[in-house]
N, C-alpha and C. Protein backbone atom coordinates (compact mmCIF):
# COMPACT_ATOMS: atom_id res chain seq x y z
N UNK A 1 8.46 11.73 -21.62
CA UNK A 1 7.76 11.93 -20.39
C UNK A 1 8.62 12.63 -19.35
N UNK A 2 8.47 13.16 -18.54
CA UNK A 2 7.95 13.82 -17.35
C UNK A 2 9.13 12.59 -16.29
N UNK A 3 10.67 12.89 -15.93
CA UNK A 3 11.35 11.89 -15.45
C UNK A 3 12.19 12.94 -14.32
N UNK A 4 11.80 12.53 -12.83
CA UNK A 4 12.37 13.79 -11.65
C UNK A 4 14.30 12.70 -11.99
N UNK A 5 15.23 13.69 -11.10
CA UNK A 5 16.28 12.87 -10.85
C UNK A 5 15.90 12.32 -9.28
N UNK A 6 16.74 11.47 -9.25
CA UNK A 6 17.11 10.37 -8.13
C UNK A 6 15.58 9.56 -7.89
N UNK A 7 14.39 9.45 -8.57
CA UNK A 7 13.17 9.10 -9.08
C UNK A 7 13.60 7.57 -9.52
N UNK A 8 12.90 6.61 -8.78
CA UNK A 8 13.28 4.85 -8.65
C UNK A 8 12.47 4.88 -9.94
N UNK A 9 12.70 4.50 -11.10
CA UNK A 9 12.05 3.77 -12.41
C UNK A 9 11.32 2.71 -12.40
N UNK A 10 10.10 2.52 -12.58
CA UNK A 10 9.81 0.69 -12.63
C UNK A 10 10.07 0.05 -13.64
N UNK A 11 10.77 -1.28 -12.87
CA UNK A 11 11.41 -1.92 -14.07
C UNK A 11 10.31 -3.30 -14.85
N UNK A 12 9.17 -2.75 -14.65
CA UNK A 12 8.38 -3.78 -15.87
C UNK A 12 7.31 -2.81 -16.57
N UNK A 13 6.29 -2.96 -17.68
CA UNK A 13 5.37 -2.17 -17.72
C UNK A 13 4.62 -2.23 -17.63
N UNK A 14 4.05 -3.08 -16.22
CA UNK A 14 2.58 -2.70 -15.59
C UNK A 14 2.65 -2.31 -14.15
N UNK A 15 3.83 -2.28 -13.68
CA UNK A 15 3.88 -1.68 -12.04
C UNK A 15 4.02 -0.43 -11.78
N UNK A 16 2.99 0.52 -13.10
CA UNK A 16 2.90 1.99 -12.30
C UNK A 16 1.65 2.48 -11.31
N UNK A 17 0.61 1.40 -11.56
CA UNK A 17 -0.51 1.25 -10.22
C UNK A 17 0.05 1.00 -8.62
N UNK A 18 0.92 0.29 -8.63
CA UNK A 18 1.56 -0.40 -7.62
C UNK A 18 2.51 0.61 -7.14
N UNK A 19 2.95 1.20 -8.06
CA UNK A 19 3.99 2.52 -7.48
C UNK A 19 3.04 3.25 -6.97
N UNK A 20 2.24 3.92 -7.85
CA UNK A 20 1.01 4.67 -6.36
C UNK A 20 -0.01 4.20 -5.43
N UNK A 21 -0.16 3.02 -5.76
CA UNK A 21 -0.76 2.66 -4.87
C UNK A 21 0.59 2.75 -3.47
N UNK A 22 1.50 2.32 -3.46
CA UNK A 22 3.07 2.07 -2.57
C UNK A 22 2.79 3.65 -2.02
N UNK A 23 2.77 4.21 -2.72
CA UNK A 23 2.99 6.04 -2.59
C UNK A 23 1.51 6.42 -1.88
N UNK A 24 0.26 6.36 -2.34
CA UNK A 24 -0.53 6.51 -1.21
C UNK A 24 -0.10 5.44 0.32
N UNK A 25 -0.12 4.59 0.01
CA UNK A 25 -0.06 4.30 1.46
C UNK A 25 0.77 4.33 2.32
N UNK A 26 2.00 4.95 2.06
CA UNK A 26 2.89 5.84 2.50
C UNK A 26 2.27 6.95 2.99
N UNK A 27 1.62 7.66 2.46
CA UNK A 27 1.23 9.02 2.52
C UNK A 27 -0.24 8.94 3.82
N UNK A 28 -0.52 7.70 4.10
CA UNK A 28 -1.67 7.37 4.50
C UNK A 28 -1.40 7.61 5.78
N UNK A 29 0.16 6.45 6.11
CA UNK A 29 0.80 6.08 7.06
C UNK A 29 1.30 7.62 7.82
N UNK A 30 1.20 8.26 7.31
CA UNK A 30 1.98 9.91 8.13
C UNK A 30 0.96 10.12 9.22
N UNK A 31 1.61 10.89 10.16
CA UNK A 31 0.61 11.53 11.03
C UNK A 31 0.32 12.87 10.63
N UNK A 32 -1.14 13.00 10.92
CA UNK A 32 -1.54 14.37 10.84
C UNK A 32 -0.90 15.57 10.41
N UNK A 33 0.40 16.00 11.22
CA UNK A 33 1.30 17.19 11.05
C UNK A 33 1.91 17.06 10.17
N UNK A 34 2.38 15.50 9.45
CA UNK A 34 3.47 15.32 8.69
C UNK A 34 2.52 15.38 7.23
N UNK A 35 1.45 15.22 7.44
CA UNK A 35 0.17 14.81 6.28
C UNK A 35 -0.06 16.17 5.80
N UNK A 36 -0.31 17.40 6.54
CA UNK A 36 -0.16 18.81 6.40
C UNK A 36 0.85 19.29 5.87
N UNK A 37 1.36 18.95 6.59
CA UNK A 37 3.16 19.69 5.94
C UNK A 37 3.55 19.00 4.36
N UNK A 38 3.15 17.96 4.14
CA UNK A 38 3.10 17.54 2.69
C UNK A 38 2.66 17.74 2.01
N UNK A 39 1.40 18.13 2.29
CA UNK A 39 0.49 19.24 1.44
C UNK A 39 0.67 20.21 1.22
N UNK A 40 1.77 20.86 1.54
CA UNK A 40 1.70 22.52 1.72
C UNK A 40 3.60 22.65 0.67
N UNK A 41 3.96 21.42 0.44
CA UNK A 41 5.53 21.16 0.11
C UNK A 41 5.15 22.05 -1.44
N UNK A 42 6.62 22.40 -1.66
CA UNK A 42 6.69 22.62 -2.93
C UNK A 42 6.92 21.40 -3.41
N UNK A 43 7.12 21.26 -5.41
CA UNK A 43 7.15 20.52 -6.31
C UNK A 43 8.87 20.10 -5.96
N UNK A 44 9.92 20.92 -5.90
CA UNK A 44 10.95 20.75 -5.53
C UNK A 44 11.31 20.09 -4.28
N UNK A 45 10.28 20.34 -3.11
CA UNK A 45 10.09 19.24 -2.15
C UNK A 45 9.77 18.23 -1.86
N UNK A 46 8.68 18.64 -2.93
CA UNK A 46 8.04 16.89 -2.61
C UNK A 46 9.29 15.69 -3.50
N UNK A 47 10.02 16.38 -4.69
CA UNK A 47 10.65 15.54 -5.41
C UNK A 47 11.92 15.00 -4.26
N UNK A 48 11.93 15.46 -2.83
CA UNK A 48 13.31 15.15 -2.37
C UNK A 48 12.93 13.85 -1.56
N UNK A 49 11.39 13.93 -1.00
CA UNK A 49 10.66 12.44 -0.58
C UNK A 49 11.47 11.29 -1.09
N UNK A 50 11.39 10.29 -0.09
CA UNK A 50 11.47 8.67 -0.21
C UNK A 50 11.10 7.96 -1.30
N UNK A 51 11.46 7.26 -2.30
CA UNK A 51 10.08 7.49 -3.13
C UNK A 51 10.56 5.51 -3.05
N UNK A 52 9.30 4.62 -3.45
CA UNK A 52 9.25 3.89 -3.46
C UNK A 52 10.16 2.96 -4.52
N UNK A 53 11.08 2.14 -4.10
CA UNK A 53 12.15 1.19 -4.98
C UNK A 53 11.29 0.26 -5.54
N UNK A 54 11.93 -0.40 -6.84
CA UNK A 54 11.33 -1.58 -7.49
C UNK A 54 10.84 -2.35 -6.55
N UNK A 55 11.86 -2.96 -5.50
CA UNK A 55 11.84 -3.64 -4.60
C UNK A 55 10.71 -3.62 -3.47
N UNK A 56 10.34 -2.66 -3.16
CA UNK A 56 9.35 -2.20 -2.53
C UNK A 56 8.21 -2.68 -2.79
N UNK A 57 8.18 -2.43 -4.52
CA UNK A 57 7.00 -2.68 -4.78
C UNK A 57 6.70 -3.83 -5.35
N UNK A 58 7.86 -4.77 -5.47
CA UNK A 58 7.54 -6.36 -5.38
C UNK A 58 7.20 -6.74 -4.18
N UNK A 59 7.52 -6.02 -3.16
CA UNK A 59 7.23 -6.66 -1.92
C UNK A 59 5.80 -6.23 -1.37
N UNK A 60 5.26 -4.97 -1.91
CA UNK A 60 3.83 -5.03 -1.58
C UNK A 60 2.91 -6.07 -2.45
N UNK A 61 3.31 -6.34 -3.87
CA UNK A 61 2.79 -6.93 -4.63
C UNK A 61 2.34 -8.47 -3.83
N UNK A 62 3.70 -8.87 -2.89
CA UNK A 62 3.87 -10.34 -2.65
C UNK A 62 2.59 -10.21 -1.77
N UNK A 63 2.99 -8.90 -0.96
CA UNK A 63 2.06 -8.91 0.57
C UNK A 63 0.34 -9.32 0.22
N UNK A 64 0.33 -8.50 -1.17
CA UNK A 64 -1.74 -8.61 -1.50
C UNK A 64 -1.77 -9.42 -1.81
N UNK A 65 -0.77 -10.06 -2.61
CA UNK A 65 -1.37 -11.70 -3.24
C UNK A 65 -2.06 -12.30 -2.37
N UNK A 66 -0.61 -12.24 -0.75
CA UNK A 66 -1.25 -13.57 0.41
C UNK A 66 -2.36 -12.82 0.74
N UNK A 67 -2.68 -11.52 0.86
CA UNK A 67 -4.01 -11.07 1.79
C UNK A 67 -4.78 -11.53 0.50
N UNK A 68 -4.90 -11.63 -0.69
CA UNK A 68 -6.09 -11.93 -1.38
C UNK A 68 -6.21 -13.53 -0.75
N UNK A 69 -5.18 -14.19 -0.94
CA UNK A 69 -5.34 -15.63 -1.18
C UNK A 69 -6.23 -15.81 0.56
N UNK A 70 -5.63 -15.35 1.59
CA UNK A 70 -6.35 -15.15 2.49
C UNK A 70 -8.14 -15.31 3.06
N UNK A 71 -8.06 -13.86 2.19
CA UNK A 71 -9.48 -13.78 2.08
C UNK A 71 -10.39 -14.52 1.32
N UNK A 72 -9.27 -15.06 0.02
CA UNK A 72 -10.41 -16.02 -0.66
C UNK A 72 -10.52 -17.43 0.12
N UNK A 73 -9.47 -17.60 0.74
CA UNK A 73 -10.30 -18.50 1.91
C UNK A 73 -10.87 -18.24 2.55
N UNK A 74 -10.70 -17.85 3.72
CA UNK A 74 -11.91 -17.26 4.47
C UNK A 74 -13.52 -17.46 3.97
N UNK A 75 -13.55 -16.63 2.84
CA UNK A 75 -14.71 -16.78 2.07
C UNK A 75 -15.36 -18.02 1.58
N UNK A 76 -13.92 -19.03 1.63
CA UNK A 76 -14.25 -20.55 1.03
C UNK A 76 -14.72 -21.16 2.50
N UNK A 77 -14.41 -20.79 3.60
CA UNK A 77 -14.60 -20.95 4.83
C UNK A 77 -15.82 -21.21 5.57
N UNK A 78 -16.16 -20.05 5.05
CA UNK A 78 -17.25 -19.24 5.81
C UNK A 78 -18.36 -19.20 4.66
N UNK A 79 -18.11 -19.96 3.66
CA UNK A 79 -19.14 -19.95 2.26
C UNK A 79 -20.21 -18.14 2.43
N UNK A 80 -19.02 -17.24 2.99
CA UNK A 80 -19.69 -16.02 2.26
C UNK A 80 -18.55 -15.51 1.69
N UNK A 81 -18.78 -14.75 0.50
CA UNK A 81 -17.74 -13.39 -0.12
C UNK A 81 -18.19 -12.30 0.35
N UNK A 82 -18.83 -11.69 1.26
CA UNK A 82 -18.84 -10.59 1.50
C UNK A 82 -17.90 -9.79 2.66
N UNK A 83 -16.48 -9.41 1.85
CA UNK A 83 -15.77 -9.39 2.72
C UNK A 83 -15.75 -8.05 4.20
N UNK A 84 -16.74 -7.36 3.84
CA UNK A 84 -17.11 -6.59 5.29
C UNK A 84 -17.42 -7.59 6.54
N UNK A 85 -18.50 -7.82 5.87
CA UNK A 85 -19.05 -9.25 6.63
C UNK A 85 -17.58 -10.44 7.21
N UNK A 86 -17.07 -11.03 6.49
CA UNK A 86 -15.67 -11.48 6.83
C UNK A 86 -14.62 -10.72 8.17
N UNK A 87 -14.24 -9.34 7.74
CA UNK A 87 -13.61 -8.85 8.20
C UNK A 87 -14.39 -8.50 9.77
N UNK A 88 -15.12 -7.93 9.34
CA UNK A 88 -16.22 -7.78 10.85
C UNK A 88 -16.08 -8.91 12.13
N UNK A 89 -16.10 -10.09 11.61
CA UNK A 89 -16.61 -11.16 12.20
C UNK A 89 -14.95 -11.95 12.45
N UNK A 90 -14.22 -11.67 11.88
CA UNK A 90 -12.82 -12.22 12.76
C UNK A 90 -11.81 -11.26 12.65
N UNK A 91 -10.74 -11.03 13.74
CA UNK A 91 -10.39 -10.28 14.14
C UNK A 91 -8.79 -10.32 13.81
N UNK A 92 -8.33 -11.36 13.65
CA UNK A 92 -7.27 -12.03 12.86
C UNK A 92 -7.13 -12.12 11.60
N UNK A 93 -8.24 -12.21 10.50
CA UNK A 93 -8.02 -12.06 9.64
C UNK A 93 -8.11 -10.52 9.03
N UNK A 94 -8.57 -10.00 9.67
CA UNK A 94 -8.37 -8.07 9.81
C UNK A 94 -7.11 -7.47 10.19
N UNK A 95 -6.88 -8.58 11.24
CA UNK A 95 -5.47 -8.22 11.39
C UNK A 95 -4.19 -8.22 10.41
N UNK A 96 -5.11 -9.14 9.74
CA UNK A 96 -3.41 -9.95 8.63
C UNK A 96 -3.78 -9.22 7.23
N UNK A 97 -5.01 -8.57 6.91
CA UNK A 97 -5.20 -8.06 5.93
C UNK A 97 -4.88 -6.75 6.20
N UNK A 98 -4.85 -5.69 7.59
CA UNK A 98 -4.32 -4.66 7.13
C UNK A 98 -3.02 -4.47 7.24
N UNK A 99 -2.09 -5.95 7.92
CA UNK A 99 -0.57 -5.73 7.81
C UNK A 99 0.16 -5.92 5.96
N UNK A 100 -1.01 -6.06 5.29
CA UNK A 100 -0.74 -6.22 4.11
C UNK A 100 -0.47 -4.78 3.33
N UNK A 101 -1.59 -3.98 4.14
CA UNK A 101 -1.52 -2.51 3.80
C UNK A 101 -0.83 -1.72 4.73
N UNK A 102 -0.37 -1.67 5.24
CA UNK A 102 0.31 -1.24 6.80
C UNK A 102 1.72 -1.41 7.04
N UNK A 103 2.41 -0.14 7.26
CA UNK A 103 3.47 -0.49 7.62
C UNK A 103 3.97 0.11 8.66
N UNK A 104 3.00 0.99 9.40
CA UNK A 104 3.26 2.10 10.24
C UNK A 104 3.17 1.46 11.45
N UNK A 105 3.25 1.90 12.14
CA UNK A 105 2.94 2.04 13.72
C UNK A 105 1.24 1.32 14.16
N UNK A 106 1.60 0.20 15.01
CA UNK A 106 -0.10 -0.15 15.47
C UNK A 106 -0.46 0.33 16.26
């Protein structure tokens, strides 16, 4: 396969979802100009990017667990699963679910 240098390896074999998922929401987190200008990078550029550590991505892993476990309360809560509905209706638990996805700037 297909291996850039200085490119973080994952060290189990199911955390290559989690590496892009880590990598979009990085990419999410940019502003506008920086979101453009990444688009426009060469292949040689883009390989010089940040790229997400093992570590990283145990630590987003930890973050969804609690936002799932979260929400599945909530839901046990509020005896609904419909988590639009959930999220809509408290403002705290929106809060704590997108610091799960979030690392940017509020």
């Amino acid at each position: 396969g297909l291996r850039l240098p200085d490119v973080p390896q994952q060290e189990t074999v199911n955390d290559c979802g989690y590496f892009i998922l880590e990598q979009i929401l990085r990419a999410l987190q940019l502003t506008p100009g920086a979101f453009r200008m990444l688009s426009k990078a060469s292949a040689d550029m883009a390989a010089t990017l940040p790229w997400p550590s093992q570590k990283d991505v145990a630590r987003r892993k930890a973050r969804l667990r609690e936002a799932l476990a979260t929400l599945f309360e909530a839901a046990e809560d509020a005896r609904n699963t419909d988590v639009e509905v959930l999220l809509k209706a408290d403002a705290d638990l929106r809060r704590r679910i997108q610091a799960s996805l979030w690392d940017g700037p509020r």
